[in-house]
C-alpha atoms as a PDB file:
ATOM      1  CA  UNK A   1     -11.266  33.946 -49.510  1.00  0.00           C
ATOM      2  CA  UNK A   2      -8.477  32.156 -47.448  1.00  0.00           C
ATOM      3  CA  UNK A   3      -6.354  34.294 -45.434  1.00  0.00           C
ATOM      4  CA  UNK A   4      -2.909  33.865 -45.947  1.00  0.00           C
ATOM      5  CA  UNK A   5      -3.209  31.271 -48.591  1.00  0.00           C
ATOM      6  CA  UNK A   6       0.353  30.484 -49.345  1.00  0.00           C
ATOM      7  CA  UNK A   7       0.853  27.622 -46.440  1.00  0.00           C
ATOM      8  CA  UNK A   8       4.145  25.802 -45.518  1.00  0.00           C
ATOM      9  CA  UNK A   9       2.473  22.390 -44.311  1.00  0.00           C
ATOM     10  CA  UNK A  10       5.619  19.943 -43.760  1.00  0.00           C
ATOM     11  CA  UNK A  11       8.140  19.922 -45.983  1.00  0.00           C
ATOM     12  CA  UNK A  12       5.246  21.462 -48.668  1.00  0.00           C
ATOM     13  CA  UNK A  13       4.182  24.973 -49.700  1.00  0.00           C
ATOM     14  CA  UNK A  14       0.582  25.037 -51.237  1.00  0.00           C
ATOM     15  CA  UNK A  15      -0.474  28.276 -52.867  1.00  0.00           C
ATOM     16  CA  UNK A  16      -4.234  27.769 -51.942  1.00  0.00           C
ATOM     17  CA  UNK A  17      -5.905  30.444 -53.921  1.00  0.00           C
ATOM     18  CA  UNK A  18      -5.173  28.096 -56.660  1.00  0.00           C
ATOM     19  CA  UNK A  19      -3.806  24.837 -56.023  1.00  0.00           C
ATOM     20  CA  UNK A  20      -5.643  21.887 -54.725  1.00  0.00           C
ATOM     21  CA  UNK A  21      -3.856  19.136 -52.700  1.00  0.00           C
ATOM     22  CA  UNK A  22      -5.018  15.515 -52.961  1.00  0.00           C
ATOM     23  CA  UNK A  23      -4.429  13.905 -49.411  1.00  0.00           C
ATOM     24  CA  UNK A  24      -4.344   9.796 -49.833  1.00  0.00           C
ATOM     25  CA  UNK A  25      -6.118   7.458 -47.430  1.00  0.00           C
ATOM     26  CA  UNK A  26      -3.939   4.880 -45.920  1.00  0.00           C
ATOM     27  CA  UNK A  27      -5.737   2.873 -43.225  1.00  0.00           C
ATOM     28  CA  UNK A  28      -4.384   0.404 -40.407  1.00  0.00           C
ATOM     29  CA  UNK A  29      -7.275  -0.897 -39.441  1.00  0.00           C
ATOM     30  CA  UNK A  30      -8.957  -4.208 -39.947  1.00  0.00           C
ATOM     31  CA  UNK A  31     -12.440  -2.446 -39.901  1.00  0.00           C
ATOM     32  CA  UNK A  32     -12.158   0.219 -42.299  1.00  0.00           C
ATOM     33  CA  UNK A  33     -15.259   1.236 -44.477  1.00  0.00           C
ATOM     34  CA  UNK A  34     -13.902   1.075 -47.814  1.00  0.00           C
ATOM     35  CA  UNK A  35     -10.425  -1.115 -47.943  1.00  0.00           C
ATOM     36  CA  UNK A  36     -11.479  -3.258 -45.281  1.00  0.00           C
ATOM     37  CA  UNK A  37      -8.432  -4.206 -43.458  1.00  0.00           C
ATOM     38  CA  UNK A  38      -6.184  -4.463 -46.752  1.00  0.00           C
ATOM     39  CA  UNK A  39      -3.694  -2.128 -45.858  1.00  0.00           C
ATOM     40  CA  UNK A  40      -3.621  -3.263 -42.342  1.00  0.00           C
ATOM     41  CA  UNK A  41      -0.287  -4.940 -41.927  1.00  0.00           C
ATOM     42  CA  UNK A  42       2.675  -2.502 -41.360  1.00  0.00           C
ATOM     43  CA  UNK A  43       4.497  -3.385 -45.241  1.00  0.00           C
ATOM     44  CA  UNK A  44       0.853  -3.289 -47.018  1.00  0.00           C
ATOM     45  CA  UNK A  45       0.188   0.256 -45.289  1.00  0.00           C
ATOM     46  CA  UNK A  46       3.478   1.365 -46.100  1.00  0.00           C
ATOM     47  CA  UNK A  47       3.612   0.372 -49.870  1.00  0.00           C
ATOM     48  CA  UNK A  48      -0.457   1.797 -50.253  1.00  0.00           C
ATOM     49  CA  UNK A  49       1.703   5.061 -49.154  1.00  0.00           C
ATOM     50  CA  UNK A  50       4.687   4.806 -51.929  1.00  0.00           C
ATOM     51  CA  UNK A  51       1.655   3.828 -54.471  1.00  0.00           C
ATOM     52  CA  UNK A  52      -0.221   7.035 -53.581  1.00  0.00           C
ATOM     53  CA  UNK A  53       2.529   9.018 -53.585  1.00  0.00           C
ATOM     54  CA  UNK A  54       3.608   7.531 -57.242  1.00  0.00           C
ATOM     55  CA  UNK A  55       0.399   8.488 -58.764  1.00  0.00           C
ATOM     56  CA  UNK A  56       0.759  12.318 -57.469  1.00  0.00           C
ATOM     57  CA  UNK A  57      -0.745  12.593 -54.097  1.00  0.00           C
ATOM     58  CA  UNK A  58       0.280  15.949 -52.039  1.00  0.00           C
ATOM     59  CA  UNK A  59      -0.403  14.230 -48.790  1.00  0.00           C
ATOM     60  CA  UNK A  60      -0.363  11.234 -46.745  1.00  0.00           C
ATOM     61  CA  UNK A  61      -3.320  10.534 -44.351  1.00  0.00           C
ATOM     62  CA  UNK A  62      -2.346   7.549 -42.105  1.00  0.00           C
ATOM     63  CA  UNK A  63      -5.127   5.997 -39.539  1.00  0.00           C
ATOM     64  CA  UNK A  64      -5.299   3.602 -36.652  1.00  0.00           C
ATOM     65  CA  UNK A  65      -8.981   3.694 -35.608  1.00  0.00           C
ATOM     66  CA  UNK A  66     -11.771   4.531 -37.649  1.00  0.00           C
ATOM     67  CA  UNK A  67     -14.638   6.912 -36.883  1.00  0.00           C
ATOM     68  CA  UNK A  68     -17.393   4.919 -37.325  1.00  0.00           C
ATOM     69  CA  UNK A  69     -18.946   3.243 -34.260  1.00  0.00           C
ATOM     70  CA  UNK A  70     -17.215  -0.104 -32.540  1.00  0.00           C
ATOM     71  CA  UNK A  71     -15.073  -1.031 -29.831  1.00  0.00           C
ATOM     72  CA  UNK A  72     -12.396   1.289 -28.464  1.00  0.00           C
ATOM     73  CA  UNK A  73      -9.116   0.864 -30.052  1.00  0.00           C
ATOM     74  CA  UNK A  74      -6.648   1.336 -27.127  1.00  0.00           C
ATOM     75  CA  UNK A  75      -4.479   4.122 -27.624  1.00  0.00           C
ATOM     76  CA  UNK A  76      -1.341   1.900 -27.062  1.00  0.00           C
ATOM     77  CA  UNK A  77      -2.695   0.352 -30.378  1.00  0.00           C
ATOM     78  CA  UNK A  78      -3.201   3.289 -32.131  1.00  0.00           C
ATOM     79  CA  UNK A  79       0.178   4.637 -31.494  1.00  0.00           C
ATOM     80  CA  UNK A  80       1.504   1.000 -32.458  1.00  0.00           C
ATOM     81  CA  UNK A  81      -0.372   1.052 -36.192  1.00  0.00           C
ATOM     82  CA  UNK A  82       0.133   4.770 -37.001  1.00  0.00           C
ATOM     83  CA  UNK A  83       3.974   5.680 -35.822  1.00  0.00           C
ATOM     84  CA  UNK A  84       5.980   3.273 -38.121  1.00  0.00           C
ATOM     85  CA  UNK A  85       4.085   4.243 -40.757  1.00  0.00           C
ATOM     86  CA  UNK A  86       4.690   7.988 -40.313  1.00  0.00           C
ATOM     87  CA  UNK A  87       8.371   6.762 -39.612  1.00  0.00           C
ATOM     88  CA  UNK A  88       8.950   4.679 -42.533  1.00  0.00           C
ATOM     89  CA  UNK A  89       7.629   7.981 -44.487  1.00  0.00           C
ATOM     90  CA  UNK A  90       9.831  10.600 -42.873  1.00  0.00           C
ATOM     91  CA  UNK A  91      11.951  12.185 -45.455  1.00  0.00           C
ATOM     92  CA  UNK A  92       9.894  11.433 -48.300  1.00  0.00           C
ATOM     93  CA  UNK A  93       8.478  14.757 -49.073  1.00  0.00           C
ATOM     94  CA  UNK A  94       5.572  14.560 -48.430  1.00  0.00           C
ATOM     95  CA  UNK A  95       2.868  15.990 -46.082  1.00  0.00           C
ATOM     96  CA  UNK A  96       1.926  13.407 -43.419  1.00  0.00           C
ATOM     97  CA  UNK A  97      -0.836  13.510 -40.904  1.00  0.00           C
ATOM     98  CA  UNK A  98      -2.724  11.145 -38.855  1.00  0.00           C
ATOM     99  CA  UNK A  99      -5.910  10.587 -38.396  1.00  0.00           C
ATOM    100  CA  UNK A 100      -7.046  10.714 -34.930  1.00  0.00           C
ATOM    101  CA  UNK A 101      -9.073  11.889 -31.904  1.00  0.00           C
ATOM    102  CA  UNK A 102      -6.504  11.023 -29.156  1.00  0.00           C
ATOM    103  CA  UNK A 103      -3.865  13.883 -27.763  1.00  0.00           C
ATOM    104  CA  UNK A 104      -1.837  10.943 -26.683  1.00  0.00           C
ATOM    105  CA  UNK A 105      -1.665   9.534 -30.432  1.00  0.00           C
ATOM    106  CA  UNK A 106      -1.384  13.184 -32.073  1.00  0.00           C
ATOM    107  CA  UNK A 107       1.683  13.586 -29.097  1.00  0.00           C
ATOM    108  CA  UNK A 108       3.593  10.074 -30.515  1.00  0.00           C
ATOM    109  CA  UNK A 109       2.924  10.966 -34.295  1.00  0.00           C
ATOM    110  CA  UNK A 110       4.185  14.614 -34.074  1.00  0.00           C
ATOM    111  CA  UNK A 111       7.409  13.028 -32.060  1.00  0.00           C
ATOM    112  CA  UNK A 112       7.330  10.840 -35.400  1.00  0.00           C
ATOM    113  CA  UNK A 113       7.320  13.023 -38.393  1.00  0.00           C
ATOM    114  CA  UNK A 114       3.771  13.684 -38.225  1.00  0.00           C
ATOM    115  CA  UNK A 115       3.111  17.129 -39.887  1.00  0.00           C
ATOM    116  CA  UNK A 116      -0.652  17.103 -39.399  1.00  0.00           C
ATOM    117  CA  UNK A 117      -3.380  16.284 -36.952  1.00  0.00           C
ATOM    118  CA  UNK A 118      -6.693  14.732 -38.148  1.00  0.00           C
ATOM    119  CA  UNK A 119      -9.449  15.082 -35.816  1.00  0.00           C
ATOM    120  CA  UNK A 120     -12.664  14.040 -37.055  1.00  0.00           C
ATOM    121  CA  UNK A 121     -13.741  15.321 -33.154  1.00  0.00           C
ATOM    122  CA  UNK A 122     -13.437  18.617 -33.779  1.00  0.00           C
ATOM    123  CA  UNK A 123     -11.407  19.180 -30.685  1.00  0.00           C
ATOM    124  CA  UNK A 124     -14.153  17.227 -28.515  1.00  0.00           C
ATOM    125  CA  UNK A 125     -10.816  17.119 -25.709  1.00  0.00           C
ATOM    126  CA  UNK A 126      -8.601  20.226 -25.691  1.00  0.00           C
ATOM    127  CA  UNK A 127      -5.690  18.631 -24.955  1.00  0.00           C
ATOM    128  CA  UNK A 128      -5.678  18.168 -28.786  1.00  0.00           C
ATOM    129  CA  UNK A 129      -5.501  22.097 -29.378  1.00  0.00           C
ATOM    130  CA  UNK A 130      -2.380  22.356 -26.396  1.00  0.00           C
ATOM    131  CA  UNK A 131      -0.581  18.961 -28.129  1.00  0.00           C
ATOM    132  CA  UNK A 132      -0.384  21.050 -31.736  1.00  0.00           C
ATOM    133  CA  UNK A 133      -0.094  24.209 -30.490  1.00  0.00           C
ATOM    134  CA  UNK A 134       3.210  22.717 -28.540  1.00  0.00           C
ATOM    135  CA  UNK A 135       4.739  21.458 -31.671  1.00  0.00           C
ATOM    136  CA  UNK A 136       4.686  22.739 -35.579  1.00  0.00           C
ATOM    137  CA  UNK A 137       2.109  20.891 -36.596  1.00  0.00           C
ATOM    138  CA  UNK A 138      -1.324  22.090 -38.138  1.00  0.00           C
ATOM    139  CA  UNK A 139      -4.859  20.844 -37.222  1.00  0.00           C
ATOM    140  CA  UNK A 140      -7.840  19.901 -39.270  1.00  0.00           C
ATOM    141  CA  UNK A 141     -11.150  20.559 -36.947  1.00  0.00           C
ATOM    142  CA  UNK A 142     -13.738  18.752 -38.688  1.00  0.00           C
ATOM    143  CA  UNK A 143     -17.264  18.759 -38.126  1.00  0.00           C
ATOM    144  CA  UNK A 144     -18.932  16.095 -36.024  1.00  0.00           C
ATOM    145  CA  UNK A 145     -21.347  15.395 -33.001  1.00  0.00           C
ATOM    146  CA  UNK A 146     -21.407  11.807 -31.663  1.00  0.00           C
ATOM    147  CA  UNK A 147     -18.866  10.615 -29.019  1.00  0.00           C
ATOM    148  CA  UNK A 148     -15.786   9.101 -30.634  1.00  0.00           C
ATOM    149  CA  UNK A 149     -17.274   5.324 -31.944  1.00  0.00           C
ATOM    150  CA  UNK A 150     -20.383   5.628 -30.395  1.00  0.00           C
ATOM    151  CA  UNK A 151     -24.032   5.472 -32.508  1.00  0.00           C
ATOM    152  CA  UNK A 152     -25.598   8.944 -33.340  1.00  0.00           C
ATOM    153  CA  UNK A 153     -29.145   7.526 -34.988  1.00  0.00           C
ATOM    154  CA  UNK A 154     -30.906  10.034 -37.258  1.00  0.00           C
ATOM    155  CA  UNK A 155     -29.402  12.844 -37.109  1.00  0.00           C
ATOM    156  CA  UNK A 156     -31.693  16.216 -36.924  1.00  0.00           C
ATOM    157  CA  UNK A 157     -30.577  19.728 -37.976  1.00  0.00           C
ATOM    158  CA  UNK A 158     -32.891  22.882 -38.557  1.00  0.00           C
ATOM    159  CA  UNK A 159     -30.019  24.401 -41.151  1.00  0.00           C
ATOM    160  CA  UNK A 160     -27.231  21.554 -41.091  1.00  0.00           C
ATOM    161  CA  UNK A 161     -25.121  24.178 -42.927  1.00  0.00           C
ATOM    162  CA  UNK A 162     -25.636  26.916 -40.367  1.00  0.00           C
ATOM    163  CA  UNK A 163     -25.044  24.676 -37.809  1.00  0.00           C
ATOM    164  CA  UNK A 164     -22.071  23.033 -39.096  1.00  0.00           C
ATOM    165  CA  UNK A 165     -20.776  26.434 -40.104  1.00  0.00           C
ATOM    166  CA  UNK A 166     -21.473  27.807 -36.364  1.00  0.00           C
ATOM    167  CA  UNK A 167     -19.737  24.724 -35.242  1.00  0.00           C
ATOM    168  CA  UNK A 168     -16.342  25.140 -37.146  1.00  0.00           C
ATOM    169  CA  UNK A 169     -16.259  28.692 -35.671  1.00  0.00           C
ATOM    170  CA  UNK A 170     -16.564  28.073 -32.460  1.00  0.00           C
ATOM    171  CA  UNK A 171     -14.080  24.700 -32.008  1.00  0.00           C
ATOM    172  CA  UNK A 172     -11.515  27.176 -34.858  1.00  0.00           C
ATOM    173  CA  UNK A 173     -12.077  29.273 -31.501  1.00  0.00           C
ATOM    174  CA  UNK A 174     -11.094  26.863 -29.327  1.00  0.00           C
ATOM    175  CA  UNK A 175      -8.120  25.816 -31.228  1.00  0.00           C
ATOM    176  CA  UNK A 176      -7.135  29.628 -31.030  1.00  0.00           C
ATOM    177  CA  UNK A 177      -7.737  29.934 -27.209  1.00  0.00           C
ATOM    178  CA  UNK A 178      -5.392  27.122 -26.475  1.00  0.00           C
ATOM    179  CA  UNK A 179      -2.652  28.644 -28.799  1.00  0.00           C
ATOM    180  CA  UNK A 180      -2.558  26.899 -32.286  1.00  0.00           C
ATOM    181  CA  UNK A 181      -1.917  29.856 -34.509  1.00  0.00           C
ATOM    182  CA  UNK A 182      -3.958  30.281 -36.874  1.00  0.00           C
ATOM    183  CA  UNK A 183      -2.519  30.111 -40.120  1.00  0.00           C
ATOM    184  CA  UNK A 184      -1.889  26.145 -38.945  1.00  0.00           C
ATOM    185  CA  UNK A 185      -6.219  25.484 -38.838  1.00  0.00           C
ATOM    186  CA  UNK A 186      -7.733  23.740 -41.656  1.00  0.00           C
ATOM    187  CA  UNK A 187     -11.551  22.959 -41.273  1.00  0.00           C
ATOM    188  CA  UNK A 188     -13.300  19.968 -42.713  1.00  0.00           C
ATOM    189  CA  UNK A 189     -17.522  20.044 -42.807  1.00  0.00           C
ATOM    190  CA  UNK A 190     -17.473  16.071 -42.105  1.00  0.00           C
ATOM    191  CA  UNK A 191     -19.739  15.040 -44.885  1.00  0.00           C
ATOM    192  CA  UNK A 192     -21.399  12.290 -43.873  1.00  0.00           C
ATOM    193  CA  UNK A 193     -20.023  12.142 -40.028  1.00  0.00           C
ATOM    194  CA  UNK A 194     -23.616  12.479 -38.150  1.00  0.00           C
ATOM    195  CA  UNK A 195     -25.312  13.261 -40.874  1.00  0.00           C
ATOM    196  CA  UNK A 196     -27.406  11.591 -43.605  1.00  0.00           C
ATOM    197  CA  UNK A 197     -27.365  11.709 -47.686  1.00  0.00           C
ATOM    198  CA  UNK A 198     -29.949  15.087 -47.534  1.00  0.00           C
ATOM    199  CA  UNK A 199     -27.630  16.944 -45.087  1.00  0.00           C
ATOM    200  CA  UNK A 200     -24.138  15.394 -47.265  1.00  0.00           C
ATOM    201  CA  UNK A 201     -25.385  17.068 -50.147  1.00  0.00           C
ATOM    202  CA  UNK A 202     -27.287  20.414 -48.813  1.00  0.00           C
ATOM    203  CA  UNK A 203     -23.216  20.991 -47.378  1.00  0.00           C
ATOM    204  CA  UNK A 204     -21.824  20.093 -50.365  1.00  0.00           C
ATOM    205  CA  UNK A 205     -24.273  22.390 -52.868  1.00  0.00           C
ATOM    206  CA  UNK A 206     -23.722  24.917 -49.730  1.00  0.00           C
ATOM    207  CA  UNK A 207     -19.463  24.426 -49.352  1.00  0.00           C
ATOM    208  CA  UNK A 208     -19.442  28.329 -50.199  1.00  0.00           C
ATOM    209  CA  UNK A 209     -20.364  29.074 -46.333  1.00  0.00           C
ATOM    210  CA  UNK A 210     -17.986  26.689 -45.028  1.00  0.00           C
ATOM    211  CA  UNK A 211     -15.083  28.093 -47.368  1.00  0.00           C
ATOM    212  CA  UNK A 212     -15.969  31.749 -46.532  1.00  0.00           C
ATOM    213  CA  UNK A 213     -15.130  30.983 -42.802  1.00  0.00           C
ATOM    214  CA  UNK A 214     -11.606  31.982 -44.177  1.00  0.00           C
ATOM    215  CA  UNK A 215      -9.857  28.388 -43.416  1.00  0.00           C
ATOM    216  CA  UNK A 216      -8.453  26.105 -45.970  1.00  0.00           C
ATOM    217  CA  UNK A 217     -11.241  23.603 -46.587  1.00  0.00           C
ATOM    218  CA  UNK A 218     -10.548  20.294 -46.398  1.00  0.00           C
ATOM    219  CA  UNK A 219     -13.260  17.595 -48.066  1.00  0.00           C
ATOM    220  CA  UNK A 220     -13.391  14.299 -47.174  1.00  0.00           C
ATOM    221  CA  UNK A 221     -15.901  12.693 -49.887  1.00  0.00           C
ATOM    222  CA  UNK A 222     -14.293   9.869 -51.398  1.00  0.00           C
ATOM    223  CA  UNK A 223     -16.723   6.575 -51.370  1.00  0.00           C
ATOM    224  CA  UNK A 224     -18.995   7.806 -49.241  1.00  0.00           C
ATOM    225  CA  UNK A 225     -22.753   6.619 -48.503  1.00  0.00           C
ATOM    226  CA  UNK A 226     -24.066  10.151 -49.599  1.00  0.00           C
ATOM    227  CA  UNK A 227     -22.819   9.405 -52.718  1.00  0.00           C
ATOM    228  CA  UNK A 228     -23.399   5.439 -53.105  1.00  0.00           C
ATOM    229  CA  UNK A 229     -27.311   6.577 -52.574  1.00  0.00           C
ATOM    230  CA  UNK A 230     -27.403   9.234 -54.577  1.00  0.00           C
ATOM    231  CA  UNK A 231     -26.315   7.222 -57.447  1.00  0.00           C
ATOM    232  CA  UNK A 232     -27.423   4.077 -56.235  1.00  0.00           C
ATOM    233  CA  UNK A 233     -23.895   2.497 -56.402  1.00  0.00           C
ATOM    234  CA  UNK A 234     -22.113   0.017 -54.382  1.00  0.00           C
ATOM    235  CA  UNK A 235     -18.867   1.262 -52.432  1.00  0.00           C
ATOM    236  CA  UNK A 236     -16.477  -0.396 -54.725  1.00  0.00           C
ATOM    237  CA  UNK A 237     -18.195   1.740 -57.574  1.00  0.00           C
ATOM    238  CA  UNK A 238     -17.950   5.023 -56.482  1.00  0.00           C
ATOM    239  CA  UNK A 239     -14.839   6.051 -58.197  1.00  0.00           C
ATOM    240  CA  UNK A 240     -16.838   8.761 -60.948  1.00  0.00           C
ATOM    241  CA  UNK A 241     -19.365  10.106 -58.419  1.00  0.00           C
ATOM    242  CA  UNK A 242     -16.654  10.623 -55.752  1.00  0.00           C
ATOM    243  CA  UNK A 243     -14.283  13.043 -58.343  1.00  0.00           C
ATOM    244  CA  UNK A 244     -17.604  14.761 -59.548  1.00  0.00           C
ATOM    245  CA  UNK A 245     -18.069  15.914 -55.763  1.00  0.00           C
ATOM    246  CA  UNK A 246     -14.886  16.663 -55.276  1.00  0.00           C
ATOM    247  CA  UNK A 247     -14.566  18.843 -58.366  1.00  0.00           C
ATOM    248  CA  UNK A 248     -17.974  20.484 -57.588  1.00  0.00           C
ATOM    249  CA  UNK A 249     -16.617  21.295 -53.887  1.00  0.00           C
ATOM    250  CA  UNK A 250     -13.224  22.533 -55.571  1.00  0.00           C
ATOM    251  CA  UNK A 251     -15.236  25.217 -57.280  1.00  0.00           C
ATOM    252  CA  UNK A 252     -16.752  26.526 -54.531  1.00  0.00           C
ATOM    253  CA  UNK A 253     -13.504  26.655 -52.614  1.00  0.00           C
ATOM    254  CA  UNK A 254     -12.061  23.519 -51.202  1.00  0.00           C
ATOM    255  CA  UNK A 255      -8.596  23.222 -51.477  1.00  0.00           C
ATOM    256  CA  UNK A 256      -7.948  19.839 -49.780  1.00  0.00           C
ATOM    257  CA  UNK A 257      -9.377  16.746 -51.040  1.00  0.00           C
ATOM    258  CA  UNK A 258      -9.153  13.282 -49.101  1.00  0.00           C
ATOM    259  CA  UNK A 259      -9.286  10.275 -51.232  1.00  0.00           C
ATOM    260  CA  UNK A 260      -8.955   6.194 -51.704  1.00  0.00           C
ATOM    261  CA  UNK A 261      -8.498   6.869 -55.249  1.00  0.00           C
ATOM    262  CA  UNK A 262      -5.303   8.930 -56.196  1.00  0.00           C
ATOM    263  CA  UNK A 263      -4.165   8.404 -59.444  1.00  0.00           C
ATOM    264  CA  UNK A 264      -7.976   9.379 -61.120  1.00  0.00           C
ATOM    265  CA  UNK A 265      -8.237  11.996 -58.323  1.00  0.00           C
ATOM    266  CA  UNK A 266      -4.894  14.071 -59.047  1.00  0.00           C
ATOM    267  CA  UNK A 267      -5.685  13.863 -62.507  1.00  0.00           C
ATOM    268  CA  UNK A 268      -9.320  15.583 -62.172  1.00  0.00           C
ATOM    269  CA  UNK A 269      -7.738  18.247 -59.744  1.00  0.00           C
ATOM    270  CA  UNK A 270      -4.938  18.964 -62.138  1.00  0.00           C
ATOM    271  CA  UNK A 271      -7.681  19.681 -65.087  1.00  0.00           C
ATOM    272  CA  UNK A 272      -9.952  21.287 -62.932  1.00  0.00           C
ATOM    273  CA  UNK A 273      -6.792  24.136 -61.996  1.00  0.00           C
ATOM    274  CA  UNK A 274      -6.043  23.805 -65.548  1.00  0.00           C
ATOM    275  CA  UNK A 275      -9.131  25.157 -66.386  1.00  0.00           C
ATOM    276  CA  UNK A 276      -9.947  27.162 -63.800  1.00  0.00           C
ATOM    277  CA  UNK A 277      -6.694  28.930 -65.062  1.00  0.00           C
ATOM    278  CA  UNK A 278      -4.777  28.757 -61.949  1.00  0.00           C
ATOM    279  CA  UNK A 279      -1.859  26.407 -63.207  1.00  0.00           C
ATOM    280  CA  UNK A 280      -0.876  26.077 -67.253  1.00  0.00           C
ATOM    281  CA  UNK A 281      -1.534  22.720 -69.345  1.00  0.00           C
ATOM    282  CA  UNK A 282       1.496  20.392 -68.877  1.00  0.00           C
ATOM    283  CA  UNK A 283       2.327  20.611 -72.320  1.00  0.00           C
ATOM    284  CA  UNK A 284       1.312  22.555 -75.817  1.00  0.00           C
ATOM    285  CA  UNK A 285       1.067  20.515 -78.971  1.00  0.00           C
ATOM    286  CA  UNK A 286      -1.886  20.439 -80.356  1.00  0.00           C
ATOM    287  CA  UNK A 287      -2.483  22.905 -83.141  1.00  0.00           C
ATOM    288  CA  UNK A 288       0.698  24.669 -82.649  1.00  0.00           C
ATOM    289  CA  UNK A 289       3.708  25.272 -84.513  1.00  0.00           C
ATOM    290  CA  UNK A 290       7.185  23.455 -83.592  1.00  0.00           C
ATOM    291  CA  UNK A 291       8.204  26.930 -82.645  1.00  0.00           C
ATOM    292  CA  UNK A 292       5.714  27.873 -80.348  1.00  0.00           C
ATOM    293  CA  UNK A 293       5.611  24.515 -78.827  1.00  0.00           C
ATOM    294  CA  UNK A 294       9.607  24.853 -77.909  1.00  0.00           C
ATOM    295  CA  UNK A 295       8.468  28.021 -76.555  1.00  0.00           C
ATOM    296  CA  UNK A 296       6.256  26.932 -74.374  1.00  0.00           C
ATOM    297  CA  UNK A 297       8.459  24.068 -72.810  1.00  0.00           C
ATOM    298  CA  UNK A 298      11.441  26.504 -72.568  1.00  0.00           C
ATOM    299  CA  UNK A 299       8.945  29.190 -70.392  1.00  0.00           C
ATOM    300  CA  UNK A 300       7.673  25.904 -68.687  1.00  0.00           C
ATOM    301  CA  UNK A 301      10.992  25.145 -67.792  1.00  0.00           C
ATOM    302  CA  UNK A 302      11.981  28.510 -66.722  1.00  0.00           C
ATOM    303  CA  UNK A 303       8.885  28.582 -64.677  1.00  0.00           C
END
């Protein structure tokens, strides 16, 4: 169970013990996994953003260098691809974080708008923990081992869930001991981030452990390998196997879910609350009568 689940994130309030937010992707990178480099120039990055945010996205996750091994980006580059995005989205509503494992970066996009810090580090520096705590922003501490874009080959782990788990403690501890209160920590078990398909999916039939640390769960899923090789699909044709994981995690209590694909994403999260019976169908007309259905949208509408 998450403590405290009602959190003000931004200019958003997310009732966690039964809504789940769908965070969009936007990358500025020319290297990025999935888009590769398509939303790299400023107006393409900023109109991926309006797009998500059309088809129902909670959140806005903007990056400037991607995990994944290469050479450094400098972080005068960074800070040049990720603020005008975060500015050109200030005042929209939305939640916005960025994506990164610089202090320097999380310092310029806070000054920004930024509402959130992505670290896909897990605090690796600390000056991460003192540059949130210093500001209103919240954190996501996410689950990895390698040096930022350097090669981690094959992975071991006795119990990559107990490990992972033991992990997300200890750097939540960290982010603690350096004064980031804690109902701004999210935690995020980095499927796939120094890991291989057998750990990806032993964390995701496991998420219950990683949710019961009492932190709203953030999953990152969307595309990934672990899923192209389980269903022996290509990255463009991930689409079906990426909302099945996500829905699966949902269930076992993830509450934030970070995706390329919004539109089929926010519609399988608002079904699987809908079912679930944490929010009410969006409208009543099958079966009913045209008094009970004018009922219903009145109380709706009252609501």
């Amino acid at each position: 169970m998450i403590a405290n689940p009602v959190r003000t994130i931004g200019p958003r309030t997310f009732d966690f013990s039964r809504e789940v937010a769908v965070m969009a992707i936007v990358n500025r990178t020319p290297d990025s996994f999935y888009d590769k480099g398509s939303t790299f120039a400023l107006d393409a990055a900023v109109a991926a953003a309006h797009r998500a945010l059309a088809d129902g996205a909670d959140w806005v996750d903007i990056g400037g260098a991607k995990f994944a091994p290469g050479p450094p980006v400098p972080v005068e580059e960074e800070i040049a691809r990720v603020v005008p995005v975060v500015e050109a989205l200030h005042g929209s509503g939305t939640v916005i974080s960025v994506d990164t494992f610089h202090a320097a970066v999380a310092e310029a996009a806070i000054a920004a708008g930024a509402h959130v810090i992505n670290d896909t580090t897990g605090i690796h520096d600390v000056r991460m923990a003192e540059v949130v705590a210093a500001s209103d922003a919240t954190i996501v501490v996410t689950h990895s081992l390698a040096e930022p874009r350097t090669v981690f080959p094959a992975p071991h782990y006795d119990d990559v869930v107990d490990e992972v788990v033991d992990f997300l403690r200890a750097r939540v501890d960290r982010a603690l001991e350096h004064g980031v209160p804690l109902e701004r920590i999210v935690v995020d078990p980095g499927h796939d981030l120094n890991k291989n398909t057998l750990h990806s999916l032993e964390l995701t039939r496991r998420l219950s452990e990683v949710t019961a640390l009492g932190h709203p769960t953030l999953v990152a899923l969307s595309n990934k390998d672990f899923i192209g090789e389980s269903i022996d699909r290509d990255r463009g044709d991930r689409i079906e196997g990426s909302i099945a994981a996500a829905v699966y995690c949902v269930l076992q209590g993830a509450r934030i879910v970070r995706v390329h694909n919004v539109r089929q994403t926010v519609d399988a999260m608002r079904m699987t609350e809908t079912m679930a019976g944490w929010r009410e169908p969006a409208t009543l007309r099958h079966n009913v009568s045209a008094e009970t259905a004018a009922e219903w949208e009145a109380r709706r509408a009252g609501a």
